[in-house]
C-alpha atoms as a PDB file:
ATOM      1  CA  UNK A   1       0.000   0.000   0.000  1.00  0.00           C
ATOM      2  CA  UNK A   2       1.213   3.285  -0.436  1.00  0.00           C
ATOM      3  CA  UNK A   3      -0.317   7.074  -0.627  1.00  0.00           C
ATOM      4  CA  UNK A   4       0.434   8.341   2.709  1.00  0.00           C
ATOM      5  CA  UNK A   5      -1.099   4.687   4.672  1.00  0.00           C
ATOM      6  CA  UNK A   6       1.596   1.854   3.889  1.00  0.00           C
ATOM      7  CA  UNK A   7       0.256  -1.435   6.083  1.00  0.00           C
ATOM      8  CA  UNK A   8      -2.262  -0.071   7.915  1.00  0.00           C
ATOM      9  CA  UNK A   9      -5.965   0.894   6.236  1.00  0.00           C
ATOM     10  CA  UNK A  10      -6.362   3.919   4.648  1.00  0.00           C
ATOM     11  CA  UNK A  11      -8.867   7.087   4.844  1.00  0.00           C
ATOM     12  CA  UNK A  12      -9.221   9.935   2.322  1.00  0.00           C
ATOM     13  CA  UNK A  13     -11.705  12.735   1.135  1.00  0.00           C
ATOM     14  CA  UNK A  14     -12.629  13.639  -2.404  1.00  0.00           C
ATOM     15  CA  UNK A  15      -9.539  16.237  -3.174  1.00  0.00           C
ATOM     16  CA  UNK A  16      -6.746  13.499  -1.560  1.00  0.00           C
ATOM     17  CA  UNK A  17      -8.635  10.638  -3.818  1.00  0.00           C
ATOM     18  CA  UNK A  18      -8.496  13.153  -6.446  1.00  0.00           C
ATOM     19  CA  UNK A  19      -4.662  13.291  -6.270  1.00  0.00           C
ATOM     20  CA  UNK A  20      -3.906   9.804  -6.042  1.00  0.00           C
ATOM     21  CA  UNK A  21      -7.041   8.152  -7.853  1.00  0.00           C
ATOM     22  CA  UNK A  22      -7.752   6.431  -4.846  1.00  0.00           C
ATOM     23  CA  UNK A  23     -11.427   5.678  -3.427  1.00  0.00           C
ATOM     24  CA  UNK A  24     -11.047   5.385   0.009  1.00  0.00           C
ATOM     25  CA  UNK A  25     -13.531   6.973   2.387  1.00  0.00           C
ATOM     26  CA  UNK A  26     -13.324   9.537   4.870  1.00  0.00           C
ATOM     27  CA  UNK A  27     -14.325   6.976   7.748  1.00  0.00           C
ATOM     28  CA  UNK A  28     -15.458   3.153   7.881  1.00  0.00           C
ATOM     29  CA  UNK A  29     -18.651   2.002  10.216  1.00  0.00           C
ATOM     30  CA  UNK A  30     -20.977  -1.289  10.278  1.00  0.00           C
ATOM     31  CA  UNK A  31     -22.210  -2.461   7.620  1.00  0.00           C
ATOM     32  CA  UNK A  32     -19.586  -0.477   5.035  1.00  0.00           C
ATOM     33  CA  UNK A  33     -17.861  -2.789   1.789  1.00  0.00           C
ATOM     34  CA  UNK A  34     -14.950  -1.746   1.040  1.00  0.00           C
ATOM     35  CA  UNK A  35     -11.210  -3.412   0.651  1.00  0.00           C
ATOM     36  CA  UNK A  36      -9.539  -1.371   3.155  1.00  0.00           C
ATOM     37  CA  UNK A  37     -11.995  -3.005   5.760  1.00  0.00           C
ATOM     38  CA  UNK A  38     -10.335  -6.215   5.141  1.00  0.00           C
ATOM     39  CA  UNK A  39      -6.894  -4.582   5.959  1.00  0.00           C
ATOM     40  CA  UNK A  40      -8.260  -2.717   9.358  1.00  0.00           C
ATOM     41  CA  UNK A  41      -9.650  -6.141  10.501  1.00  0.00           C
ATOM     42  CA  UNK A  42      -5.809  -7.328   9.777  1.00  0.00           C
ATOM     43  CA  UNK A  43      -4.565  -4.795  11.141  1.00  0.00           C
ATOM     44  CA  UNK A  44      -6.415  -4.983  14.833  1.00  0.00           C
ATOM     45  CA  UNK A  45      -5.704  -8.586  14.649  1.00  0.00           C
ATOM     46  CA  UNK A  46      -2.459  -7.305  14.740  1.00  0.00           C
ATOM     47  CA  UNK A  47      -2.809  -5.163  18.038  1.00  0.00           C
ATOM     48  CA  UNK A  48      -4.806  -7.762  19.555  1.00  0.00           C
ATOM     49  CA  UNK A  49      -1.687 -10.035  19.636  1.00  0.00           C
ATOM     50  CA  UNK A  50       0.286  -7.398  20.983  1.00  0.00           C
ATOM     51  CA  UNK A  51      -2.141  -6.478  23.488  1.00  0.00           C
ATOM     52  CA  UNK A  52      -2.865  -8.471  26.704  1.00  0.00           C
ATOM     53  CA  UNK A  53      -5.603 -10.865  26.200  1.00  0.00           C
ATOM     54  CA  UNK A  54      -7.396  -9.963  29.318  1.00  0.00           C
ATOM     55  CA  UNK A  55      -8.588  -6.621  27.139  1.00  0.00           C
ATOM     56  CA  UNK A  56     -10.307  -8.693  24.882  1.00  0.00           C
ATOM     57  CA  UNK A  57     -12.483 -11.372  26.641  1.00  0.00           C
ATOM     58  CA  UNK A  58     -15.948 -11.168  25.263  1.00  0.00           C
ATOM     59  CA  UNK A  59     -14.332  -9.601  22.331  1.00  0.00           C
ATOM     60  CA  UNK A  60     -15.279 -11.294  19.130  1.00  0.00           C
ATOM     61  CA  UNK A  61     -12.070 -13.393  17.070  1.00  0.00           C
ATOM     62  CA  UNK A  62     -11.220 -11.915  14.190  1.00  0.00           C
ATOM     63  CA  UNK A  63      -9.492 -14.885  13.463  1.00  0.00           C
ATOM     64  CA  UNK A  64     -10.131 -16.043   9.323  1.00  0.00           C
ATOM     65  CA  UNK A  65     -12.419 -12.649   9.410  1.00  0.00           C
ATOM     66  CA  UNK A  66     -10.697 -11.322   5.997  1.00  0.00           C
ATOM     67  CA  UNK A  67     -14.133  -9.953   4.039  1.00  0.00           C
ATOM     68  CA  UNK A  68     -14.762  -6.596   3.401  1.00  0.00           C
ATOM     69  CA  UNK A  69     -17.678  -6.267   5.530  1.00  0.00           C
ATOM     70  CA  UNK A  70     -17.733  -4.034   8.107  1.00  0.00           C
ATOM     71  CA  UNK A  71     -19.503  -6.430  10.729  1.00  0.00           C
ATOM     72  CA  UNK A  72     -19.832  -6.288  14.115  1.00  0.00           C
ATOM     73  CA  UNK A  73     -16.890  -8.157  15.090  1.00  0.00           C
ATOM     74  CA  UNK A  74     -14.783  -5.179  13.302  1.00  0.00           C
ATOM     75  CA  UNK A  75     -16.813  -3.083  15.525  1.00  0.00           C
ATOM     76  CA  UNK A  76     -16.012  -4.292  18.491  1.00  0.00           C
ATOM     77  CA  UNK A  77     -12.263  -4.845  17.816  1.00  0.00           C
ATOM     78  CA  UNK A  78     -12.495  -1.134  17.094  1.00  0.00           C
ATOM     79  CA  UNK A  79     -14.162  -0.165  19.939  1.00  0.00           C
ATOM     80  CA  UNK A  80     -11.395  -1.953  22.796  1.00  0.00           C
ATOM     81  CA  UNK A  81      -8.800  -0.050  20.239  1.00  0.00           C
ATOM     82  CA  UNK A  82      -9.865   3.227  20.566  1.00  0.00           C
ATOM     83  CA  UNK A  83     -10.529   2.827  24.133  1.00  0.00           C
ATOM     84  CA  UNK A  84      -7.436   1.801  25.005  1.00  0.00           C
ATOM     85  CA  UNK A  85      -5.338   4.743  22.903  1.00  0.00           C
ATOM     86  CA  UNK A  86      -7.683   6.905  24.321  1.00  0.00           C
ATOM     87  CA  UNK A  87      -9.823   7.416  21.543  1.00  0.00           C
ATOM     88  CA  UNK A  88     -13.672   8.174  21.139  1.00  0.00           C
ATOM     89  CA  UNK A  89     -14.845   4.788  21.507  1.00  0.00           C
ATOM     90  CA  UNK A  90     -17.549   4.739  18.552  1.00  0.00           C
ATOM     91  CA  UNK A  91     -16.470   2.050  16.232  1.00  0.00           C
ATOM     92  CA  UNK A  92     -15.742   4.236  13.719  1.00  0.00           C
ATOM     93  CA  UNK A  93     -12.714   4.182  11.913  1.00  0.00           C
ATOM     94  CA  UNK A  94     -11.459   7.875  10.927  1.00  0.00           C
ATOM     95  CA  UNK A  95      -8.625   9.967  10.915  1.00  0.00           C
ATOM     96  CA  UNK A  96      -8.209   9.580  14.341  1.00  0.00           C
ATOM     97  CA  UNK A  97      -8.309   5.815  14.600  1.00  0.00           C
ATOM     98  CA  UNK A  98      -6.100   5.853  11.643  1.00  0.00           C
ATOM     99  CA  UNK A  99      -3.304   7.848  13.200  1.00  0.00           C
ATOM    100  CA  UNK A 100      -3.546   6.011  16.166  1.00  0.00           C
ATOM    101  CA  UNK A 101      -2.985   2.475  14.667  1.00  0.00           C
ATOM    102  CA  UNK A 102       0.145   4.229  12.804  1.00  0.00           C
ATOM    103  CA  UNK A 103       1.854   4.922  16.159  1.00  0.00           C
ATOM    104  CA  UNK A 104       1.391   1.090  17.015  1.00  0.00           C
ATOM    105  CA  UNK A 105       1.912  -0.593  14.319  1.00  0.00           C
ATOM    106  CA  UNK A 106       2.441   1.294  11.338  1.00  0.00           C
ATOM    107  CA  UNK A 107       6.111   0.464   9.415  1.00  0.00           C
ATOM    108  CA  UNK A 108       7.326   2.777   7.345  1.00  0.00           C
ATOM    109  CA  UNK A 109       9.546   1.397   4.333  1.00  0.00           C
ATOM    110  CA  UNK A 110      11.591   4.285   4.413  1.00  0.00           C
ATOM    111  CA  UNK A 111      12.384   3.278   8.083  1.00  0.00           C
ATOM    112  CA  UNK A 112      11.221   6.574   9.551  1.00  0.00           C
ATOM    113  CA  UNK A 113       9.165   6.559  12.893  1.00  0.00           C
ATOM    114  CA  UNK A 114       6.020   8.709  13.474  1.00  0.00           C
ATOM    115  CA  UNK A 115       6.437  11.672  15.917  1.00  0.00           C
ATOM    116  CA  UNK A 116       4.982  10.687  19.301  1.00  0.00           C
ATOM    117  CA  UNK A 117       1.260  11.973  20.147  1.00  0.00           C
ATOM    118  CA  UNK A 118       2.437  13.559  22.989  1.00  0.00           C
ATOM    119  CA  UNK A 119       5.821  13.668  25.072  1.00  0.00           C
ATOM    120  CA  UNK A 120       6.607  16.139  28.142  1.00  0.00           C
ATOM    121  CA  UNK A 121       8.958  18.290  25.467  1.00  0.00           C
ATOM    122  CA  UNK A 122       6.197  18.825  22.180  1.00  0.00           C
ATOM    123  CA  UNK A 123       2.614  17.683  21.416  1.00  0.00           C
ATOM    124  CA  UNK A 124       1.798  16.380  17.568  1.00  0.00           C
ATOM    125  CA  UNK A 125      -0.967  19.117  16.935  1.00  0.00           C
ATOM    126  CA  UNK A 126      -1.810  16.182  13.934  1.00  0.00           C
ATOM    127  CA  UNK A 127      -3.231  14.113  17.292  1.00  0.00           C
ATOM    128  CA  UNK A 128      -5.409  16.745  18.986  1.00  0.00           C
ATOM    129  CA  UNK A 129      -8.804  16.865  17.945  1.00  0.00           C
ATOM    130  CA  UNK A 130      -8.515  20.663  16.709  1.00  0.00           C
ATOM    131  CA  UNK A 131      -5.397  19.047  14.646  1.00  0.00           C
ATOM    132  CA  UNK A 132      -7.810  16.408  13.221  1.00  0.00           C
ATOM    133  CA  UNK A 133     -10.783  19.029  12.601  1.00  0.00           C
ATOM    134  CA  UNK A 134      -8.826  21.292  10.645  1.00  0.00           C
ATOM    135  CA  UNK A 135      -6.930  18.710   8.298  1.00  0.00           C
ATOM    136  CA  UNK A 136     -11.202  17.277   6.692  1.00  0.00           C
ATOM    137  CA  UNK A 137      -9.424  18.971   3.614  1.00  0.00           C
ATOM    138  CA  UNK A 138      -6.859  16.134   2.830  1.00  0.00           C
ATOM    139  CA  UNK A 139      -6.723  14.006   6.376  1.00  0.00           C
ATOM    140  CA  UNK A 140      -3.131  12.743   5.668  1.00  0.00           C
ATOM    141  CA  UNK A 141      -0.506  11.847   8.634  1.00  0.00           C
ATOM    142  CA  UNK A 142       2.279  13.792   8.072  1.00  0.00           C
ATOM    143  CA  UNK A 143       4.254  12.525  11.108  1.00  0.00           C
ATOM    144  CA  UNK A 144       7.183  10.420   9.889  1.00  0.00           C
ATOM    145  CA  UNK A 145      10.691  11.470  10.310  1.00  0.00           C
ATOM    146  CA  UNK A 146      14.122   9.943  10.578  1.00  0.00           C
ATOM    147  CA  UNK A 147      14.707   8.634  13.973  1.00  0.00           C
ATOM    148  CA  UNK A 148      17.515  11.333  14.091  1.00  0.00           C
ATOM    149  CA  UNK A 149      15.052  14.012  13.357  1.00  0.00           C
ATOM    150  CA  UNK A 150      12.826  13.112  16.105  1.00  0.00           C
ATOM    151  CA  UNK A 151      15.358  13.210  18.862  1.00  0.00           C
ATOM    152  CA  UNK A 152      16.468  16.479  17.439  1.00  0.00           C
ATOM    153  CA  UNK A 153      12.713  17.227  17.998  1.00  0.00           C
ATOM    154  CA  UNK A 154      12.401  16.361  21.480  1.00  0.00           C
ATOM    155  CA  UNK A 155      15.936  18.325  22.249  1.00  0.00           C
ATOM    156  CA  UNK A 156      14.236  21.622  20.649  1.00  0.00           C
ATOM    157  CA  UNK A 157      10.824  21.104  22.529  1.00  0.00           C
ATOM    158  CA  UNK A 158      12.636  20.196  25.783  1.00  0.00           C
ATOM    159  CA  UNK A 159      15.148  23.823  25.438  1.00  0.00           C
ATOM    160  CA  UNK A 160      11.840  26.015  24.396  1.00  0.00           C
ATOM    161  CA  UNK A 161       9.867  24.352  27.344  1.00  0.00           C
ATOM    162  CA  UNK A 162      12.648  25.174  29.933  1.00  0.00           C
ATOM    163  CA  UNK A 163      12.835  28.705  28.431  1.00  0.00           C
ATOM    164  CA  UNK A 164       9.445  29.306  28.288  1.00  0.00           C
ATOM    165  CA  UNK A 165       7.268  26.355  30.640  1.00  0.00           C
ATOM    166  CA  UNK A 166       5.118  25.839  27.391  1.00  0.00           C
ATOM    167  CA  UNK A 167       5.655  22.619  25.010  1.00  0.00           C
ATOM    168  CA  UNK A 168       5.927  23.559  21.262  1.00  0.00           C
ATOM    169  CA  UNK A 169       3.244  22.091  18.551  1.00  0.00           C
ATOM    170  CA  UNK A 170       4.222  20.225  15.857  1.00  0.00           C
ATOM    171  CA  UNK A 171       2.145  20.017  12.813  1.00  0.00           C
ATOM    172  CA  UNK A 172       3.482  18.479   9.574  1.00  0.00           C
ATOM    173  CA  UNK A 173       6.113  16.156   8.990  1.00  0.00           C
ATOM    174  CA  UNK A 174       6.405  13.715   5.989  1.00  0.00           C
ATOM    175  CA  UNK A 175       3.786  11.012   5.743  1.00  0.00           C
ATOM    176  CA  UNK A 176       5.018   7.234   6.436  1.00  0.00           C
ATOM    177  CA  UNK A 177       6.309   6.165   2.772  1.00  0.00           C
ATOM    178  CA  UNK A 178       7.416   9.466   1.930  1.00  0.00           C
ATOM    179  CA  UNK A 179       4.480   9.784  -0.910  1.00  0.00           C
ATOM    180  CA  UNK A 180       4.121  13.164  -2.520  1.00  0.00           C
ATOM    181  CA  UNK A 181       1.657  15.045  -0.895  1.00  0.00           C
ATOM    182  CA  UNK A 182      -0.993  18.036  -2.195  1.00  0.00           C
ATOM    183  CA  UNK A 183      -0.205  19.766   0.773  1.00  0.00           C
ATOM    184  CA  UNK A 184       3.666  20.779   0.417  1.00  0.00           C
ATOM    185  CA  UNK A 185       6.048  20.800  -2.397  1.00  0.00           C
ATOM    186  CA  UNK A 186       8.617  19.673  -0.410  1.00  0.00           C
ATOM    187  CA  UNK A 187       8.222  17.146   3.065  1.00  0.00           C
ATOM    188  CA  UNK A 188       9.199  13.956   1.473  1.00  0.00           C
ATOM    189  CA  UNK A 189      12.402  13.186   2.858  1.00  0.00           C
ATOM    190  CA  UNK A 190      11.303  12.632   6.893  1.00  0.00           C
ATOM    191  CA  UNK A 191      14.151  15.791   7.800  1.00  0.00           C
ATOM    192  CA  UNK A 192      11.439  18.902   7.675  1.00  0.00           C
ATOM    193  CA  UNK A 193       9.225  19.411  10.678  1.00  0.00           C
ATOM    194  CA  UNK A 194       6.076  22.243  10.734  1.00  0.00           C
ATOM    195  CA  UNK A 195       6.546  24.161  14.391  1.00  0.00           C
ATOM    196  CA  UNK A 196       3.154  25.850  15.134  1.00  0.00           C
ATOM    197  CA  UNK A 197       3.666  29.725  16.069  1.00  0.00           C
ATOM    198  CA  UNK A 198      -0.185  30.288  16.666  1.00  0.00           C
ATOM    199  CA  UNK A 199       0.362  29.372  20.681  1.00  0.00           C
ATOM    200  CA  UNK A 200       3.802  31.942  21.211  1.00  0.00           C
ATOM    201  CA  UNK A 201       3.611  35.604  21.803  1.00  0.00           C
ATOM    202  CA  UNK A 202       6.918  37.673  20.145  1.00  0.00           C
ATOM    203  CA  UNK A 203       9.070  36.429  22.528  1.00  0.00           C
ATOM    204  CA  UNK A 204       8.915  33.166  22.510  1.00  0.00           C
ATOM    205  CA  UNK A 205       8.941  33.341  18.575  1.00  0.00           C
ATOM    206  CA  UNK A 206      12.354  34.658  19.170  1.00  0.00           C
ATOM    207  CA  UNK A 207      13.543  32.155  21.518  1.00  0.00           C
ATOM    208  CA  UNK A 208      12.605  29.062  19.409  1.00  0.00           C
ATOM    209  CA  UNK A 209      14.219  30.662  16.792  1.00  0.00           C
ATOM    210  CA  UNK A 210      17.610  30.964  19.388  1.00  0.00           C
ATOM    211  CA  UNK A 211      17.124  27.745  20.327  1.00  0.00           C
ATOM    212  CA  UNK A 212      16.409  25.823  16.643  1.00  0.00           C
ATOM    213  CA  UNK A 213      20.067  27.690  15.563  1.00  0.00           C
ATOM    214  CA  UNK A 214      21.859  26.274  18.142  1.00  0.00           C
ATOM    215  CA  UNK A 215      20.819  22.807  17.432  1.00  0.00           C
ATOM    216  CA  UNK A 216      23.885  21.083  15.498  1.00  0.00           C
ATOM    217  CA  UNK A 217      21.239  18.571  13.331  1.00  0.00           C
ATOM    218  CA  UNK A 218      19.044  21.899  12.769  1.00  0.00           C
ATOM    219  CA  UNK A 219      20.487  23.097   8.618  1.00  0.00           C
ATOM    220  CA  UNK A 220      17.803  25.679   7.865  1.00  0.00           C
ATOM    221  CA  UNK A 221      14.778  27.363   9.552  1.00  0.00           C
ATOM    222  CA  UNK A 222      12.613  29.112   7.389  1.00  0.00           C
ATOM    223  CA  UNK A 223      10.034  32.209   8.737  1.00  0.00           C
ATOM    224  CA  UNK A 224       8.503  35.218   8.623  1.00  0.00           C
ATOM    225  CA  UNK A 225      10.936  37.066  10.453  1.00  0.00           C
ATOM    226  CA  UNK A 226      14.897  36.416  12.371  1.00  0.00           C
ATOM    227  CA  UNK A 227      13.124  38.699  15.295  1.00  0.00           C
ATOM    228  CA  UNK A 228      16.716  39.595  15.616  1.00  0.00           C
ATOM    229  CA  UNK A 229      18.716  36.296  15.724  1.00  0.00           C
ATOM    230  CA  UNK A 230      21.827  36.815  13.280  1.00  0.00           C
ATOM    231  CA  UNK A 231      22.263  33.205  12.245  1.00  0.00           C
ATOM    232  CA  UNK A 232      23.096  31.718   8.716  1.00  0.00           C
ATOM    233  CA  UNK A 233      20.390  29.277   9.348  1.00  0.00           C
ATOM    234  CA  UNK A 234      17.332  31.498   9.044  1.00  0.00           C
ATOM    235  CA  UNK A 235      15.757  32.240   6.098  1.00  0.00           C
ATOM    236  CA  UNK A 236      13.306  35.078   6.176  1.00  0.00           C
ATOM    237  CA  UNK A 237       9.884  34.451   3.832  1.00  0.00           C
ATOM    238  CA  UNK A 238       7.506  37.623   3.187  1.00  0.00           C
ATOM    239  CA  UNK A 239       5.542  35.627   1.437  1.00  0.00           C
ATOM    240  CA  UNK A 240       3.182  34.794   3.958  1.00  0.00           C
ATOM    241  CA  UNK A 241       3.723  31.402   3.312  1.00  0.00           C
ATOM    242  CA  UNK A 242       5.491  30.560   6.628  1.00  0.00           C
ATOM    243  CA  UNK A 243       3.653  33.174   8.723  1.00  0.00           C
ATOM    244  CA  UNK A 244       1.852  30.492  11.070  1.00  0.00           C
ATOM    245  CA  UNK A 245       4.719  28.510  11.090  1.00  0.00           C
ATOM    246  CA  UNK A 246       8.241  27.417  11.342  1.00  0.00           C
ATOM    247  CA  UNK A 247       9.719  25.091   8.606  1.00  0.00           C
ATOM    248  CA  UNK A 248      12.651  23.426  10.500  1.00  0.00           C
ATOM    249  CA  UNK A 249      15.387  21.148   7.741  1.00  0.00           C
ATOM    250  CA  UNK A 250      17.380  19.125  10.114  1.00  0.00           C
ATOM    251  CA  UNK A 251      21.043  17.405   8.528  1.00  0.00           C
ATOM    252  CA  UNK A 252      20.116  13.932   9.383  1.00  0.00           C
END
């Protein structure tokens, strides 16, 4: 599988079938025919051997369950999911579901690893239900980076937050097989990481900007403004491209 989903089953919207003459749907419920039903039932048989089997008792097998059918086995199974990643527990398999059984069990052939949902240092604004809300257009993950790239991450959100006692927001990364994406020209290499500015005032604009420079992996950060900081690094965009955000390049 590819377009942005790899091994586990895909969602999409009319523009992101558009761009990759796909024809998934936007979410998957009982009753629903469709082929990437038959890989979310493999792919919660999946988590439910890597699960304790205590969570599951009354749970229906999905064991030799490979139609298409949405029944109400896959229902269940959904439902003990998105309970236990702290989901809505609807049976409904969106967005939400979907980036959720990426940071389990998703593999990305480019060997990246998806940016965690939530850590003490950053929080993946992709994860957050305002995140999920404001991405109907598309509904792509883009959290995969190099492994690299993510600890260089963590360092940046762990300097801002002892700066500033706030955690930054990351939006988008590159999605798990590094697929093109209608969203960005560029993000296809897991080394560029979207830092939200919407939740800093002027100051702390300038100090993520202090503390991205200083960051040996960090190559290029691109904004609206250097707010001061000399550094060879920044690149300033009038554009308004890069207004509510920072585009961070890291080396590795």
């Amino acid at each position: 599988m590819d377009n942005g989903h790899n091994n586990v089953a895909a969602v999409g919207t009319t523009y992101s079938n558009q761009f990759y003459t796909t024809n998934f749907k936007s979410s998957y419920r009982l009753g629903d025919n469709h082929e990437q039903v038959a890989i979310l039932k493999a792919n919660l048989r999946e988590y439910r051997s890597k699960t304790p089997s205590y969570l599951w008792t009354g749970t229906p097998s999905l064991e030799n369950n490979t139609s298409t059918i949405f029944d109400s086995a896959t229902e269940e199974n959904l439902k003990v999911f998105q309970k236990r990643e702290g989901l809505t527990a609807d049976g409904i398999y969106g967005a939400g579901s979907r980036n959720a059984m990426h940071a389990v069990i998703g593999v990305s052939p480019k060997g990246w690893v998806r940016v965690f949902r939530s850590t003490s240092a950053y929080i993946n604004y992709n994860d957050t239900s305002t995140g999920l809300s404001s991405d109907s257009k598309y509904m792509l993950d883009h959290s995969w980076v190099t492994s690299t790239t993510r600890d260089t991450l963590y360092d940046l959100g762990y300097s801002f937050y002892q700066k500033t006692n706030k955690k930054i927001e990351v939006n988008d990364c590159s999605l798990i097989d590094g697929a093109d994406t209608p969203e960005h020209q560029t993000h296809m290499n897991g080394k560029i990481i979207d830092i939200r500015n919407a939740p800093m005032t002027t100051t702390e604009e300038k100090t993520f900007l202090e503390v991205a420079v200083a960051h040996s992996n960090v190559q290029k950060v691109i904004f609206k403004t250097n707010h001061g900081v000399s550094s060879s690094k920044i690149v300033v965009d009038t554009s308004g491209v890069h207004d509510d955000h920072f585009h961070v390049e890291t080396y590795n």
